[in-house]
PDB file of N, CA and C in Angstrom:
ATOM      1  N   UNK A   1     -12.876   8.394 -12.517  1.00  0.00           N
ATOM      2  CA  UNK A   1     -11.956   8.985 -11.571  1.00  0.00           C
ATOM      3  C   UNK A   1     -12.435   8.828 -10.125  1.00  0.00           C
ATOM      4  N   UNK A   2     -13.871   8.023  -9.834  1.00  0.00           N
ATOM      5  CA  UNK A   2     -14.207   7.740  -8.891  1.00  0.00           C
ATOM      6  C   UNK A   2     -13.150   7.026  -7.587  1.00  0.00           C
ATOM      7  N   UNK A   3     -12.914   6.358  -8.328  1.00  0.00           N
ATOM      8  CA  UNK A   3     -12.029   5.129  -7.673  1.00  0.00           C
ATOM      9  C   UNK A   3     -10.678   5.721  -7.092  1.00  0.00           C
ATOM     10  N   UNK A   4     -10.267   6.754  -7.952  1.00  0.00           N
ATOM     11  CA  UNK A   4      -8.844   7.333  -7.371  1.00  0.00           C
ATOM     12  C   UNK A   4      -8.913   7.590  -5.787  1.00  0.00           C
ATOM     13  N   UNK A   5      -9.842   8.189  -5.383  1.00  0.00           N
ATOM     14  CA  UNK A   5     -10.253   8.495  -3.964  1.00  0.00           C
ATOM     15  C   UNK A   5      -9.589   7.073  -3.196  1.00  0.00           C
ATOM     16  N   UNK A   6     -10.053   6.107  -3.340  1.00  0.00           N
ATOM     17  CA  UNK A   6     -10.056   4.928  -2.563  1.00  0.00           C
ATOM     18  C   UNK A   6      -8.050   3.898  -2.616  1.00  0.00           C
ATOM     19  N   UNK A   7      -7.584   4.691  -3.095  1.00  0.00           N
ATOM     20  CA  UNK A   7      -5.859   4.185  -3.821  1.00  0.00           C
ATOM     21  C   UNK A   7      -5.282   4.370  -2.396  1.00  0.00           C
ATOM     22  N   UNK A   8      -5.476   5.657  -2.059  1.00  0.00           N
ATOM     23  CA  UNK A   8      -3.956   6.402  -0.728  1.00  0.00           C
ATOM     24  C   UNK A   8      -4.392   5.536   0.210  1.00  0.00           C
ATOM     25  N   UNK A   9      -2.864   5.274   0.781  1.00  0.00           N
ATOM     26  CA  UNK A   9      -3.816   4.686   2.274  1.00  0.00           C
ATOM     27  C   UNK A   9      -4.060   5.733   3.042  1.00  0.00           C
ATOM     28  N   UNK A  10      -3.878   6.747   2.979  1.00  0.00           N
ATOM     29  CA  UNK A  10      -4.358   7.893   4.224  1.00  0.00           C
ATOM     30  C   UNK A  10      -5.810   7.929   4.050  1.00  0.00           C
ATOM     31  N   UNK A  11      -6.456   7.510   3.121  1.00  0.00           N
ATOM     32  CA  UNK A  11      -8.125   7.610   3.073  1.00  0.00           C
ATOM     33  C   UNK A  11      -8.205   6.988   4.124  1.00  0.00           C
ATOM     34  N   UNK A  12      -7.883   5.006   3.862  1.00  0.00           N
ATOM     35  CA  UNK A  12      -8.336   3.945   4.996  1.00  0.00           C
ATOM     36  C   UNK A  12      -7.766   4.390   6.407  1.00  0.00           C
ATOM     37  N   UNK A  13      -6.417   4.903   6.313  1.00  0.00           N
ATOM     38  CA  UNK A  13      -5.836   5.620   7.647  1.00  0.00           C
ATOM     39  C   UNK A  13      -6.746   6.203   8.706  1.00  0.00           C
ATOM     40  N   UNK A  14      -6.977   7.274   8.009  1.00  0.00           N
ATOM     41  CA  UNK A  14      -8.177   8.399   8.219  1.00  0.00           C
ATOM     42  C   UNK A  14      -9.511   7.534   9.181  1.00  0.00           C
ATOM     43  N   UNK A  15     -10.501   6.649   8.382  1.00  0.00           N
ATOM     44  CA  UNK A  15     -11.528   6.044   8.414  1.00  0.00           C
ATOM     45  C   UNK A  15     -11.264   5.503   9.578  1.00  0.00           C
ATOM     46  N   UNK A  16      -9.970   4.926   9.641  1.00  0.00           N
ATOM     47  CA  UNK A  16      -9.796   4.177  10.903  1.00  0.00           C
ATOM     48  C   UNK A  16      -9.507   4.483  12.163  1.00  0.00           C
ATOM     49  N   UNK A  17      -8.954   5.621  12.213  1.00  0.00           N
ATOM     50  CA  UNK A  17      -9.198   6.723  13.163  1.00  0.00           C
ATOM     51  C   UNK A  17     -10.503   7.403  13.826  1.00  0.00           C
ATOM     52  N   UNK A  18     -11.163   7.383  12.483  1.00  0.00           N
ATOM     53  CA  UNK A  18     -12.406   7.854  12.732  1.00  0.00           C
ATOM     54  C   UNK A  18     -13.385   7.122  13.525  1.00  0.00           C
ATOM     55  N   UNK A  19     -12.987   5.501  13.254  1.00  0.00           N
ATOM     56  CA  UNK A  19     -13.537   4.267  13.373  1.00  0.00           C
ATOM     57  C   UNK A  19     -14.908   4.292  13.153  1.00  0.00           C
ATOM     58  N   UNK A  20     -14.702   3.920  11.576  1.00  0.00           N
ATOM     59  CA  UNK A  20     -15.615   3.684  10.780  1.00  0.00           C
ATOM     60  C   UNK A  20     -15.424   2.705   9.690  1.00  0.00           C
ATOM     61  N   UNK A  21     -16.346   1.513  10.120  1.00  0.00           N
ATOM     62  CA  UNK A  21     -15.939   0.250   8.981  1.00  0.00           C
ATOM     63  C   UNK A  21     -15.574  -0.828   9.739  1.00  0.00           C
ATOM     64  N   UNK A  22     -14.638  -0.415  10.942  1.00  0.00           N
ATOM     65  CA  UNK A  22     -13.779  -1.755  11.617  1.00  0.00           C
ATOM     66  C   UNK A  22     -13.006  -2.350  11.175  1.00  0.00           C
ATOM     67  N   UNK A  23     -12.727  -3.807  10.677  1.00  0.00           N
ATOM     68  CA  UNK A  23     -11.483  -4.269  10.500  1.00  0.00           C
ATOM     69  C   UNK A  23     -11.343  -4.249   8.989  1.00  0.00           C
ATOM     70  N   UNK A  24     -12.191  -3.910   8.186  1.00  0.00           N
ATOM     71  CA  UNK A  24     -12.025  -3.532   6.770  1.00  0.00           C
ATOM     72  C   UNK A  24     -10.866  -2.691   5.932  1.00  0.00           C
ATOM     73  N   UNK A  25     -11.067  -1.305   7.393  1.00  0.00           N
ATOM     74  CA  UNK A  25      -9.533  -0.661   7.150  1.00  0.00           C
ATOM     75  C   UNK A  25      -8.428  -1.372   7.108  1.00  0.00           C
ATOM     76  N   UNK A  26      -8.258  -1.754   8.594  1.00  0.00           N
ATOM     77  CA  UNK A  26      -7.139  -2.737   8.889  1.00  0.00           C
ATOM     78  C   UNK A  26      -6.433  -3.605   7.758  1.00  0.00           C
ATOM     79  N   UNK A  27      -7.517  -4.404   7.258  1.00  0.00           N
ATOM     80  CA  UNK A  27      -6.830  -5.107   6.456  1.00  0.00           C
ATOM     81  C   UNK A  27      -6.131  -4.813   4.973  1.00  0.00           C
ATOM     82  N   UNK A  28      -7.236  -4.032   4.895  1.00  0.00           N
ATOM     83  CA  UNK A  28      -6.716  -3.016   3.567  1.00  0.00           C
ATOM     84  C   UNK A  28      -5.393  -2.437   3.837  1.00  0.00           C
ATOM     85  N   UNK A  29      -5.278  -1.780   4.859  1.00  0.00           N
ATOM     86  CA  UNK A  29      -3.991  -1.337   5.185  1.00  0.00           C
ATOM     87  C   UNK A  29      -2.945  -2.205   5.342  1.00  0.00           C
ATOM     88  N   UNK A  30      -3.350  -3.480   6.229  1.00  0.00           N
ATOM     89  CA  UNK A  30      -1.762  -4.605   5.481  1.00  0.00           C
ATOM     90  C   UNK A  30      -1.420  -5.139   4.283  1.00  0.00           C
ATOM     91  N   UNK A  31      -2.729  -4.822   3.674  1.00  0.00           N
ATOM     92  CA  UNK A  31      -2.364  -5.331   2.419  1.00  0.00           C
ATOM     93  C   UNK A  31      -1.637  -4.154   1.449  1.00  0.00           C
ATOM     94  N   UNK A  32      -1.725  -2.687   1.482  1.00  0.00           N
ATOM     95  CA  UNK A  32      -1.368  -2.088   1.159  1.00  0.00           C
ATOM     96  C   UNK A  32       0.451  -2.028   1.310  1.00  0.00           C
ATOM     97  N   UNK A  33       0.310  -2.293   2.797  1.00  0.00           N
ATOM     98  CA  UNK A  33       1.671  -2.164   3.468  1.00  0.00           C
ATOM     99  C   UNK A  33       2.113  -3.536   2.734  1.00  0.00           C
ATOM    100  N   UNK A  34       1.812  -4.915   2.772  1.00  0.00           N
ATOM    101  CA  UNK A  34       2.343  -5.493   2.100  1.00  0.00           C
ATOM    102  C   UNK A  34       2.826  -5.606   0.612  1.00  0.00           C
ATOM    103  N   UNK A  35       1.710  -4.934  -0.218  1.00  0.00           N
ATOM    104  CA  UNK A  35       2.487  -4.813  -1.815  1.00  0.00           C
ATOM    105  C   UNK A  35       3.312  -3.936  -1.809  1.00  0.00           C
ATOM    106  N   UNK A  36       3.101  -2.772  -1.159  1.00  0.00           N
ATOM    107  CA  UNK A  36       4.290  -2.274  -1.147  1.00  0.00           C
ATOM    108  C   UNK A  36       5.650  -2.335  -1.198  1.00  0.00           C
ATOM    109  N   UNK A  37       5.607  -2.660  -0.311  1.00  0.00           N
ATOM    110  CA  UNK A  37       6.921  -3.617   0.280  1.00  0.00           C
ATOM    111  C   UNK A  37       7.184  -4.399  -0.706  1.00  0.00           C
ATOM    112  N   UNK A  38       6.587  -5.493  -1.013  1.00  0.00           N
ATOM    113  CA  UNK A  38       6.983  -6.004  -2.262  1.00  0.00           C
ATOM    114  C   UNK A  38       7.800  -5.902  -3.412  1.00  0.00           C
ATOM    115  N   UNK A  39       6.586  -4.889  -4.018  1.00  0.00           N
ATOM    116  CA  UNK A  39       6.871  -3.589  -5.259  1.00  0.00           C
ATOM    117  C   UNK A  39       8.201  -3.141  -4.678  1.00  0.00           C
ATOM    118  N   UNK A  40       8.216  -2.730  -3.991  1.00  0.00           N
ATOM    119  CA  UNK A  40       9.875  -2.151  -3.742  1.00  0.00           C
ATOM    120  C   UNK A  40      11.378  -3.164  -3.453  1.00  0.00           C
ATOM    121  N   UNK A  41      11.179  -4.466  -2.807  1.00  0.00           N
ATOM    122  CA  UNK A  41      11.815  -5.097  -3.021  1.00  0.00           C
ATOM    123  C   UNK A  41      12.176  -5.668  -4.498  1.00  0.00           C
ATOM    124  N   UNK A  42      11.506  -5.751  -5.052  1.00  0.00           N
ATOM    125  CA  UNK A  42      11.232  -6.238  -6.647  1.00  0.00           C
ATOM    126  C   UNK A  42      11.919  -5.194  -7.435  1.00  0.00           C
ATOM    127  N   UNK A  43      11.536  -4.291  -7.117  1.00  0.00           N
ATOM    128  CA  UNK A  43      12.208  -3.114  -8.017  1.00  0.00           C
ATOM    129  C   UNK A  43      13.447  -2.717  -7.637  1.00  0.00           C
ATOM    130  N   UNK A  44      13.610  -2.984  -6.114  1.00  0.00           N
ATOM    131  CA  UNK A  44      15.257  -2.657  -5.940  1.00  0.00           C
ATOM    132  C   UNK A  44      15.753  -3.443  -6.462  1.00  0.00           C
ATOM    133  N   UNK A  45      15.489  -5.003  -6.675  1.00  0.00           N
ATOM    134  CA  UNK A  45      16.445  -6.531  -7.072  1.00  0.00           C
ATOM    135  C   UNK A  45      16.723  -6.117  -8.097  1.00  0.00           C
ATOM    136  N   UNK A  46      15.774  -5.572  -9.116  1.00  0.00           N
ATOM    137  CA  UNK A  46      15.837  -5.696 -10.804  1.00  0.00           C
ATOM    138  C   UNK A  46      16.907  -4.594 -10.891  1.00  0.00           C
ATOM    139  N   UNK A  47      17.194  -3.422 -10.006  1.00  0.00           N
ATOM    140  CA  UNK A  47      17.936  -2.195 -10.123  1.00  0.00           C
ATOM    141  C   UNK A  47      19.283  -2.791  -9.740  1.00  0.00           C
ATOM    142  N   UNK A  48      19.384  -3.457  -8.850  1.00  0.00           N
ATOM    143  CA  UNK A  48      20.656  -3.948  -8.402  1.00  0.00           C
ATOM    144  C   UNK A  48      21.272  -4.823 -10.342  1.00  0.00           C
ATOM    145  N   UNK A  49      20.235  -5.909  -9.845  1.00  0.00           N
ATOM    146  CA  UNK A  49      20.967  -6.750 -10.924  1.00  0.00           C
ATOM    147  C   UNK A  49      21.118  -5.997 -12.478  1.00  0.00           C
ATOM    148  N   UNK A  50      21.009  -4.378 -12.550  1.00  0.00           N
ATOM    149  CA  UNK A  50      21.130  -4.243 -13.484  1.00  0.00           C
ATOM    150  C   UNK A  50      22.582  -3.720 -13.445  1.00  0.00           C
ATOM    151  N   UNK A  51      22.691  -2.766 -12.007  1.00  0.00           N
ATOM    152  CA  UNK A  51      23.722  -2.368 -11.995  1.00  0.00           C
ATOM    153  C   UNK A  51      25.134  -2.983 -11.811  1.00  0.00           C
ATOM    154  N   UNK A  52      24.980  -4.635 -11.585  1.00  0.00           N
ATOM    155  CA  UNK A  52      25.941  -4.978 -11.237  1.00  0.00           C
ATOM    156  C   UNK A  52      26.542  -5.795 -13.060  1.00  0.00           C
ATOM    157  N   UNK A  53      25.993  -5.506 -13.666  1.00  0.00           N
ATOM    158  CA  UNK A  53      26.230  -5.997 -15.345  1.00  0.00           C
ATOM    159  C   UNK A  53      27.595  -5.099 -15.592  1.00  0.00           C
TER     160      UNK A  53
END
């Protein structure tokens, strides 16, 4: 359950505020922001194309 800590981005958020680490946050955080985004496009498509059956 270690690892759960490290999932939210408000941890890396946080850190980076704090500025601690440097661009480590950063990137973590676009990458976060990017699957996201993703994941949700993906999941809206599959919701659409179900609803339009």
């Amino acid at each position: 359950m270690q690892w759960l800590k490290y999932s939210p981005f408000m941890y890396y958020g946080f850190r980076l505020l704090l500025k601690k680490g440097g661009l480590q946050e950063v990137w973590v955080l676009l990458a976060m922001a990017l699957g996201y985004r993703i994941c949700t496009y993906f999941c809206l498509r599959k919701r659409i194309n179900i609803c339009q059956l």
